[in-house]
Structures are given as C-alpha cells and as structure tokens.
N, C-alpha and C. Protein backbone atom coordinates (compact mmCIF):
# COMPACT_ATOMS: atom_id res chain seq x y z
N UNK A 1 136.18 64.50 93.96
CA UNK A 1 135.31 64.35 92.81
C UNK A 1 135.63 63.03 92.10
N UNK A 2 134.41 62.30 92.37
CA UNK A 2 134.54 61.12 90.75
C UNK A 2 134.89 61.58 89.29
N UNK A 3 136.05 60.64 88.98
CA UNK A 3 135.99 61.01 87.30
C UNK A 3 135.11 60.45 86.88
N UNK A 4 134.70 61.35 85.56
CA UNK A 4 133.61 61.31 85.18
C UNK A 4 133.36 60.08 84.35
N UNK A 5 134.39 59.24 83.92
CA UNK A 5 134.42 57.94 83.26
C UNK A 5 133.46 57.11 83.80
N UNK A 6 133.27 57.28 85.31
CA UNK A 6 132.99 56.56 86.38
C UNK A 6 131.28 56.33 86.45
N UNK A 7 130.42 57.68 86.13
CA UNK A 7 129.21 57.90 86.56
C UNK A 7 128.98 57.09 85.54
N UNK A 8 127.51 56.53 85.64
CA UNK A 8 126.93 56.14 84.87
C UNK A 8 125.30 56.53 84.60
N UNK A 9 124.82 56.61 83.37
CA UNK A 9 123.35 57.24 82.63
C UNK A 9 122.89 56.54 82.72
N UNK A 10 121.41 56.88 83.13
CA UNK A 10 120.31 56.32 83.53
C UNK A 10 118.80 56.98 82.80
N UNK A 11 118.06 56.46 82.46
CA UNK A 11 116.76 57.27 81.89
C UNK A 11 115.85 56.09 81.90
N UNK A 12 114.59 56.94 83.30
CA UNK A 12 113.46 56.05 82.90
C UNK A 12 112.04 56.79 83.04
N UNK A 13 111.13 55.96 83.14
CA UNK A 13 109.73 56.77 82.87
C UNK A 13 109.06 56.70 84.23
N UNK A 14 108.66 57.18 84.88
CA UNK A 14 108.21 57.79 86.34
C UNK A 14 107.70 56.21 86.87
N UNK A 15 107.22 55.76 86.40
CA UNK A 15 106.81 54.00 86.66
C UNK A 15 108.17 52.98 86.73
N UNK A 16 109.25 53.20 86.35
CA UNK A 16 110.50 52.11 85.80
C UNK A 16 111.62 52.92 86.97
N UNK A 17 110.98 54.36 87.53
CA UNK A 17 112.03 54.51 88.55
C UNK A 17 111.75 54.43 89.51
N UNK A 18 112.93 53.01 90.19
CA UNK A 18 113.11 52.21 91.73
C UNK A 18 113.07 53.55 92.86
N UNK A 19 112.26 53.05 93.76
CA UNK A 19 112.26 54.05 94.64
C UNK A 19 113.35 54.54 95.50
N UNK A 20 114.22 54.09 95.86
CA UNK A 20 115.55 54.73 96.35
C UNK A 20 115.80 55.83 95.47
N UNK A 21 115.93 55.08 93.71
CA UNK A 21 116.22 56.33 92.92
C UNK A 21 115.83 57.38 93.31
N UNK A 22 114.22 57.19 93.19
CA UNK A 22 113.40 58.59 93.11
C UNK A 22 113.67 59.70 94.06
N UNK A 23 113.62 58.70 94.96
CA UNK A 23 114.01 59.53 96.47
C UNK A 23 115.56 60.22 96.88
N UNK A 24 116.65 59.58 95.77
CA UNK A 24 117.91 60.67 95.95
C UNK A 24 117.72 61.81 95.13
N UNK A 25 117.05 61.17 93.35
CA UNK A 25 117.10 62.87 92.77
C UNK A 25 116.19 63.57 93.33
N UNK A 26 115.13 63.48 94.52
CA UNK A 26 114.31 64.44 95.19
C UNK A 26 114.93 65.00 95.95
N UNK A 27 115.88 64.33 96.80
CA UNK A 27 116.83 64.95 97.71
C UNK A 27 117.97 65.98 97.25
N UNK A 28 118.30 65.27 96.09
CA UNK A 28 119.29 66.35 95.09
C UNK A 28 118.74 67.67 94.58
N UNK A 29 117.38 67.32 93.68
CA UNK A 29 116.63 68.83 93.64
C UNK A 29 116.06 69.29 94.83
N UNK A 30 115.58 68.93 96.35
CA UNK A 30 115.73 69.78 97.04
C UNK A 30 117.00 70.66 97.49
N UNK A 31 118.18 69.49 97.70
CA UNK A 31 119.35 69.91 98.53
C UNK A 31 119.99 71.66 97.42
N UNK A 32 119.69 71.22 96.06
CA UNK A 32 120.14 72.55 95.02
C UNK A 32 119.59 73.77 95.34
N UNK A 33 117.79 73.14 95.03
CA UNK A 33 117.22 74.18 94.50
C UNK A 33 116.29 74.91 95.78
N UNK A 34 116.27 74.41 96.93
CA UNK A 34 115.03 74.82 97.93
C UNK A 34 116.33 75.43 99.38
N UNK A 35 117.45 74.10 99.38
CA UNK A 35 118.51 74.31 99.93
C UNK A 35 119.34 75.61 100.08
N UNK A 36 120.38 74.99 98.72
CA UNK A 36 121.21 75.90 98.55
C UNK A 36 121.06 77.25 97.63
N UNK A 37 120.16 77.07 96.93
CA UNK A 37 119.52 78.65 96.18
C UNK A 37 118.38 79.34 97.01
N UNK A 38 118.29 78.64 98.44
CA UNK A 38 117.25 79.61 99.24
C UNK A 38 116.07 80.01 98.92
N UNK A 39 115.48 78.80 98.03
CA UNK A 39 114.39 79.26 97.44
C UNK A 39 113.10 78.24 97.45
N UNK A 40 112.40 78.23 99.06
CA UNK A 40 111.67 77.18 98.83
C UNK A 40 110.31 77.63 97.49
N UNK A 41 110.04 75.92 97.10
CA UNK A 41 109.03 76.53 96.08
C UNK A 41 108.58 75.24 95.58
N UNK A 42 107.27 74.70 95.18
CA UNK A 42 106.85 73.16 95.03
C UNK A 42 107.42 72.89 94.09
N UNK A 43 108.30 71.71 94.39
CA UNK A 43 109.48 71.30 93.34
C UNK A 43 108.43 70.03 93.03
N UNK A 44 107.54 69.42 93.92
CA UNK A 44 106.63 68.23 93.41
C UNK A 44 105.43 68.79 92.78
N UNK A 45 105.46 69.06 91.43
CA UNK A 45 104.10 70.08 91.16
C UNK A 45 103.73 68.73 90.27
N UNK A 46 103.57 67.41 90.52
CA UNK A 46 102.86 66.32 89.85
C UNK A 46 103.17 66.09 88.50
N UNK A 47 103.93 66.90 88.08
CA UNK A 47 104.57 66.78 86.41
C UNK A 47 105.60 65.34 86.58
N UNK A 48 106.05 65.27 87.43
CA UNK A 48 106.93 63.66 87.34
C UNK A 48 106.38 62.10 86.92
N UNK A 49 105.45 62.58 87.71
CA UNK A 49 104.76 61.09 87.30
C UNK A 49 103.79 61.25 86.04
N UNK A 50 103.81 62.18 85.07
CA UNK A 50 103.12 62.63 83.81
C UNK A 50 103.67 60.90 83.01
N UNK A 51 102.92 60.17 82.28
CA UNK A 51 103.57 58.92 81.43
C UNK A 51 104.31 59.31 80.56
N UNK A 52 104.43 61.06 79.82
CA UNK A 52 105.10 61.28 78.84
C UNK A 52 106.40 61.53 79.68
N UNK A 53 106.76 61.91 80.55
CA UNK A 53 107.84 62.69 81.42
C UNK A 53 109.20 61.18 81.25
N UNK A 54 110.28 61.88 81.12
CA UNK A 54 111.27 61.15 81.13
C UNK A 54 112.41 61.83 82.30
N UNK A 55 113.05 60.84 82.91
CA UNK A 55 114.10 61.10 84.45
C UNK A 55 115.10 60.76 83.23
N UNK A 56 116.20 61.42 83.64
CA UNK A 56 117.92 61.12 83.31
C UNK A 56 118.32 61.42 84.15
N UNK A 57 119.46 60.47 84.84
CA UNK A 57 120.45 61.16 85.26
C UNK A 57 121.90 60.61 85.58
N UNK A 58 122.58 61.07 86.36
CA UNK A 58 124.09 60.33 86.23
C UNK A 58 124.14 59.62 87.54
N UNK A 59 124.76 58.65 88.29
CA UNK A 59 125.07 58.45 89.41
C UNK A 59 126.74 57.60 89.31
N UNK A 60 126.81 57.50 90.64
CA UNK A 60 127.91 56.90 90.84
C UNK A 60 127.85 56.46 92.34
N UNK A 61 128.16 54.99 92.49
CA UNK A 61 127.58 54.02 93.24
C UNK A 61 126.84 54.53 94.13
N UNK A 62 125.98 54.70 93.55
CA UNK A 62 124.39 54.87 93.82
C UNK A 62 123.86 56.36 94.42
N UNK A 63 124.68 57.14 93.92
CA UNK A 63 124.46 58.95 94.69
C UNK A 63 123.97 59.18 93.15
N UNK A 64 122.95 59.96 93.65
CA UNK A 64 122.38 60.57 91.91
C UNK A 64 123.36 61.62 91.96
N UNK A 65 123.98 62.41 91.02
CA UNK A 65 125.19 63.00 90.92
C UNK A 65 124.80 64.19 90.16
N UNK A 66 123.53 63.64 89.05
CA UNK A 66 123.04 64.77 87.80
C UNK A 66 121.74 64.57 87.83
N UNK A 67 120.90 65.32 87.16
CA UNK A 67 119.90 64.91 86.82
C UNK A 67 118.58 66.57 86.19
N UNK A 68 117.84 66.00 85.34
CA UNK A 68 117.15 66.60 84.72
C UNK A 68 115.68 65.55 84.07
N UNK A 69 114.47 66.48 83.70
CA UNK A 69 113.62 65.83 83.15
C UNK A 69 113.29 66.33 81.77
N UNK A 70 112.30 65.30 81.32
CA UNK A 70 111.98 66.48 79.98
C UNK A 70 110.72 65.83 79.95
N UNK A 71 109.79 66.82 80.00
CA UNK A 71 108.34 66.93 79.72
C UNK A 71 107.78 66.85 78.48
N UNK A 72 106.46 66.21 78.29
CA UNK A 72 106.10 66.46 76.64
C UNK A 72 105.02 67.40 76.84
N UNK A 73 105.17 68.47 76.69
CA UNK A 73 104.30 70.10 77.08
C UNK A 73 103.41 69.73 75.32
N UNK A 74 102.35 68.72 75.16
CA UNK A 74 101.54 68.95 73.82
C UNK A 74 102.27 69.30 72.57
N UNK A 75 103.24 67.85 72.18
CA UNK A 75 103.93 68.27 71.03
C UNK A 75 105.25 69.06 71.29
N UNK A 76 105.83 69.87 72.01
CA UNK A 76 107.08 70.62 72.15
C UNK A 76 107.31 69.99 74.12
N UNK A 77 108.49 69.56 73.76
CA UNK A 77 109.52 69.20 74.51
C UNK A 77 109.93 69.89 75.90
N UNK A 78 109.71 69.81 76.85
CA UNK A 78 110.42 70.74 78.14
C UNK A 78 111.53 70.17 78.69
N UNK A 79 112.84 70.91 78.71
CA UNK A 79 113.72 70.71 79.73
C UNK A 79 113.43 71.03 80.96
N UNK A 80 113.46 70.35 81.93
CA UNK A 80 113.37 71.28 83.44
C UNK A 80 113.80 70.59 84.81
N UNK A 81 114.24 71.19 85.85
CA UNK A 81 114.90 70.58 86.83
C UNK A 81 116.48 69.82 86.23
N UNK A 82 117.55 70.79 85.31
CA UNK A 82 118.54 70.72 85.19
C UNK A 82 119.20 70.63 87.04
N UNK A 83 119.99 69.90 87.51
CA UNK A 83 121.08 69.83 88.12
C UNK A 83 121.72 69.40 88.88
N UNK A 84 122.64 69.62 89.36
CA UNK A 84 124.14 69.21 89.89
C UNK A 84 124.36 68.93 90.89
N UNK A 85 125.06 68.13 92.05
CA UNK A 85 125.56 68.12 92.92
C UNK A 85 126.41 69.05 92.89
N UNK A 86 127.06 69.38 94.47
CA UNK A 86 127.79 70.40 94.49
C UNK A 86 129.20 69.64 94.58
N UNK A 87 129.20 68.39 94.97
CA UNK A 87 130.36 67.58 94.95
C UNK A 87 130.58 67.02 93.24
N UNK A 88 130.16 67.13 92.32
CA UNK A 88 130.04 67.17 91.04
C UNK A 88 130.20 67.68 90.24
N UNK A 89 130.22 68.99 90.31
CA UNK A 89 129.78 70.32 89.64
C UNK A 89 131.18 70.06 88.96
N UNK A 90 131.37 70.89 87.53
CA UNK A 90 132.76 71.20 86.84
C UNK A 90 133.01 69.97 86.07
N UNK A 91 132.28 68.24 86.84
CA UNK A 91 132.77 66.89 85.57
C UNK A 91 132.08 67.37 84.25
N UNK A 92 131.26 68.13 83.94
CA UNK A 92 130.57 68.05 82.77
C UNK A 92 129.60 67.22 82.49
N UNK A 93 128.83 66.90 83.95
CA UNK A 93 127.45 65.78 83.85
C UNK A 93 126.43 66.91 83.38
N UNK A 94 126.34 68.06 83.49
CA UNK A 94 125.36 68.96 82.83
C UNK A 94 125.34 68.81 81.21
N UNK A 95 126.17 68.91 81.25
CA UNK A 95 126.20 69.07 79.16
C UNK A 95 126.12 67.56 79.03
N UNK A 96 126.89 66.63 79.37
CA UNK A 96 126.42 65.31 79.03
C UNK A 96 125.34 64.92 79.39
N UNK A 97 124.65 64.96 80.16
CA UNK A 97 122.88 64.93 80.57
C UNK A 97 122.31 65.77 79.15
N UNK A 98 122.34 67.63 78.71
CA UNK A 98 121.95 68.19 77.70
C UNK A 98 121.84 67.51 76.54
N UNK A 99 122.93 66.60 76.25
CA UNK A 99 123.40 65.53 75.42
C UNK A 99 122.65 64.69 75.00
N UNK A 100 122.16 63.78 75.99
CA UNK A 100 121.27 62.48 75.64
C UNK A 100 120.09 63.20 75.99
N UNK A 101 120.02 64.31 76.74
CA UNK A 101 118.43 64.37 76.26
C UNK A 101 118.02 65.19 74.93
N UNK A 102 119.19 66.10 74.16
CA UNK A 102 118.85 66.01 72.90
C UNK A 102 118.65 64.63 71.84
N UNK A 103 119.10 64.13 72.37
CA UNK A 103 119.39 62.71 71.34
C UNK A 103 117.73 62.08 71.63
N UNK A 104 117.40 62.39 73.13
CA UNK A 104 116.18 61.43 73.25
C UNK A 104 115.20 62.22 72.37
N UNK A 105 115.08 63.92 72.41
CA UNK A 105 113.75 64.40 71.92
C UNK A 105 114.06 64.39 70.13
N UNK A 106 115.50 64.33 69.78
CA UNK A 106 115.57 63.96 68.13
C UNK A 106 114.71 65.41 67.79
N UNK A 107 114.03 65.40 66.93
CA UNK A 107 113.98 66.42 65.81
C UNK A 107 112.63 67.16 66.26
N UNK A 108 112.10 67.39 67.33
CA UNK A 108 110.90 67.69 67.88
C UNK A 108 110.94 69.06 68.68
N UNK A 109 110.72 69.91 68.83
CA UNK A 109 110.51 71.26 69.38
C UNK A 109 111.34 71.13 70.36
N UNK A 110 111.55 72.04 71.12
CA UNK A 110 112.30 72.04 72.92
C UNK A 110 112.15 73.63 73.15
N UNK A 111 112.49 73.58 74.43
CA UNK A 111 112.08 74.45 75.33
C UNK A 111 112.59 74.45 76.73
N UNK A 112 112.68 75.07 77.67
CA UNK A 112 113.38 75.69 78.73
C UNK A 112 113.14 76.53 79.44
N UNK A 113 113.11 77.25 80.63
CA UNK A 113 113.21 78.39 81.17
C UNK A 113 114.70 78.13 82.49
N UNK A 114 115.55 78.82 81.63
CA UNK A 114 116.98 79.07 82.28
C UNK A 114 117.29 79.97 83.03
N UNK A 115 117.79 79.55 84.49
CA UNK A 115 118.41 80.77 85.15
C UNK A 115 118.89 81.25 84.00
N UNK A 116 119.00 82.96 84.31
CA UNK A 116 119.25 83.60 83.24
C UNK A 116 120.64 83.57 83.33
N UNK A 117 121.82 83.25 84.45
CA UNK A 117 122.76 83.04 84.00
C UNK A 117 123.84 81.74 83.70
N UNK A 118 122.92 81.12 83.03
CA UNK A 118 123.13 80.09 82.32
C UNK A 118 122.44 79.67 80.61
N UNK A 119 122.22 81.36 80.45
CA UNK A 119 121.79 81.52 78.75
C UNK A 119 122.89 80.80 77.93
N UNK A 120 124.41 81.51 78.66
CA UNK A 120 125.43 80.79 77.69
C UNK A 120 125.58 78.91 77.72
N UNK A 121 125.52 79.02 78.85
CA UNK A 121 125.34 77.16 78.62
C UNK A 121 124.32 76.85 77.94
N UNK A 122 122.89 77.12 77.53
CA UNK A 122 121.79 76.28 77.06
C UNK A 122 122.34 76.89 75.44
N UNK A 123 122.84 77.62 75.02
CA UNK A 123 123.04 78.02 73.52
C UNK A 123 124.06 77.14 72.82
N UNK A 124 124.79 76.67 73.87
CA UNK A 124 125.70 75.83 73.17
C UNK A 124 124.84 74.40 72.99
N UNK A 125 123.78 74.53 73.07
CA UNK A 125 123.25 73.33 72.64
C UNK A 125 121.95 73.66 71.87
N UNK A 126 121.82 74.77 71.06
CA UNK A 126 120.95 75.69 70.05
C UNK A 126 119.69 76.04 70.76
N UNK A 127 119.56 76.65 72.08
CA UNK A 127 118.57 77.42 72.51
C UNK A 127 119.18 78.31 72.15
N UNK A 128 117.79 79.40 72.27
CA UNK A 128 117.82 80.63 71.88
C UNK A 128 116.91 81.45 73.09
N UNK A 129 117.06 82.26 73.35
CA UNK A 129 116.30 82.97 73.89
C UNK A 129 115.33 83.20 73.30
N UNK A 130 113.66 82.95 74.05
CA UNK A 130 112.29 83.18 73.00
C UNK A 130 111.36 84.03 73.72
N UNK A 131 111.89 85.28 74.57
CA UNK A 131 111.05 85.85 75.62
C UNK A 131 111.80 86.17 76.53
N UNK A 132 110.98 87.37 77.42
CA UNK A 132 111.93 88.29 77.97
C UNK A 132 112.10 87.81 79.35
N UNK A 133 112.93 88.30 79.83
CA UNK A 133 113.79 87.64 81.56
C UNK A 133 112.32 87.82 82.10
N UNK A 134 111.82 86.68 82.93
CA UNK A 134 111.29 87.17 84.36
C UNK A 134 111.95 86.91 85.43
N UNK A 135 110.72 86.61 86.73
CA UNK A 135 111.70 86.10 87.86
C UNK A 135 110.72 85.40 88.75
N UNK A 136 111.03 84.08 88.92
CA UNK A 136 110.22 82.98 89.51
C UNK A 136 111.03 82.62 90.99
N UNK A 137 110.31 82.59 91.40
CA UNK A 137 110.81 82.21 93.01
C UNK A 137 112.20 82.76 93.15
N UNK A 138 111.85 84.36 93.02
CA UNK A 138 112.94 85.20 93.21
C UNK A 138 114.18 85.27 92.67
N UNK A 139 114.27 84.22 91.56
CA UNK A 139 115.50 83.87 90.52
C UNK A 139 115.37 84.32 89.37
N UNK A 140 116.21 85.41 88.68
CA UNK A 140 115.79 85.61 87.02
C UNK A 140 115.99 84.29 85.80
N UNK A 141 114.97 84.35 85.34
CA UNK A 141 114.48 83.16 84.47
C UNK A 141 115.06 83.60 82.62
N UNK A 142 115.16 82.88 81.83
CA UNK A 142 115.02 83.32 80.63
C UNK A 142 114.41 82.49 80.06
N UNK A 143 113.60 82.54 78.88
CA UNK A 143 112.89 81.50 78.32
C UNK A 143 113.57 81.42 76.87
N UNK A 144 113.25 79.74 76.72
CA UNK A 144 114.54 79.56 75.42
C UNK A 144 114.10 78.48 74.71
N UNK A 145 114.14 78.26 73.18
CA UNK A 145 113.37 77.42 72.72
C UNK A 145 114.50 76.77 71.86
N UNK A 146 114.37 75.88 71.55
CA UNK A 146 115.46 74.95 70.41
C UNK A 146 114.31 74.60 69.29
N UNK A 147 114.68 75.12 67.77
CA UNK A 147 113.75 74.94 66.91
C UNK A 147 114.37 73.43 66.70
N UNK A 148 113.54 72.36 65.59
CA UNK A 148 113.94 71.45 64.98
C UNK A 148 114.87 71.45 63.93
C-alpha cells in the first residue's frame, strides 16, 4: 500500500477529464462494482458527462486509487459511485474524497444511496438516513440526505 501522503486529488468536469483518466476510474468502478461485488449493472447510465457532474479522485502515479462523483440532481447534490481500490482500501482515501466533496457542494442539499452497510461511514459526515432500505442490483441500499 501507498502512504497516503503520496496520492494525490484531482477534480474535474466530464470535459477537463484526459482520457486515460477516464478510462482507469471506469476500470476501477467496473473492477469494484460489476467485478468484485458480482453485480453486473449499467455503471455508464450517461450521468458522467452531465456539465453539472463533478469526478474526484485520488491517484498515485497514475492508478486512480479513489474515486467518486457528485451530481447536481435540480438543486440537491448526489453522491454516487463512492470507491476504492482493493490495493487501497484502509489509507482513508474514502473519507478524504467525502471531504473535499463536502467542501465542493458547501452549504447546498446532499444526498446518497449507501450500501446499507456503510450507514456508519456516511453519518460521520452528517447523513442521515431519509428512507427505508431497498435493494438495487441485489445489494441493500439506504437512502441518506445531508441537510444544509
């Protein structure tokens, strides 16, 4: 594992991200979420290239390492496509990613739908649960809102 001193933050707008980029955090949210959670399911549902949509993420010489987006859902904020490498996992690029993208949405609504067992991680950054568990591509979901 890289120390985490090491990675470095990145955030751009679906137009400002170089295509190599694009193409590792695609590989990263497949390799997580279609991969290793066994759950194929259209991870390209055209929300990326939205002009409001913002990419973050961490890398280290040149492996995307973290990564998450945040959507502008009409006025309230979406977190979505939180995560990790598996060679990563435990530096704390999740909460530091949670981090600057609170800082980016500042005082404006937010929102989420969290594996449900990761309620305790999104609360430490003032979600709340706003609605009851479902289950999306066979994963239980929770939905969670951060007031202003």
């Amino acid at each position: 594992m890289h120390p985490v001193h090491d990675d470095e933050f990145r955030a751009a707008s679906f137009r400002d991200l170089p295509a190599a980029t694009l193409y590792d955090i695609l590989r990263l949210r497949s390799d997580v979420f279609v991969v290793e959670q066994e759950c194929p399911y259209p991870d390209l549902d055209g929300r990326d290239t939205e002009p409001g949509t913002r990419h973050l993420w961490f890398s280290h010489d040149r492996e995307v390492r973290a990564y998450l987006r945040i959507l502008d859902d009409h006025g309230v904020e979406r977190i979505g496509r939180v995560v990790t490498a598996k060679s990563a996992r435990g530096a704390g690029l999740a909460g530091r990613l949670m981090d600057h993208a609170l800082e980016i949405i500042g005082s404006r609504p937010a929102v989420l739908d969290a594996q449900s067992y990761l309620v305790s991680f999104y609360a430490k950054y003032g979600f709340e649960p706003s609605g009851p568990e479902f289950v999306e591509d066979g994963i239980p979901h929770t939905p969670m809102a951060r007031k202003p």
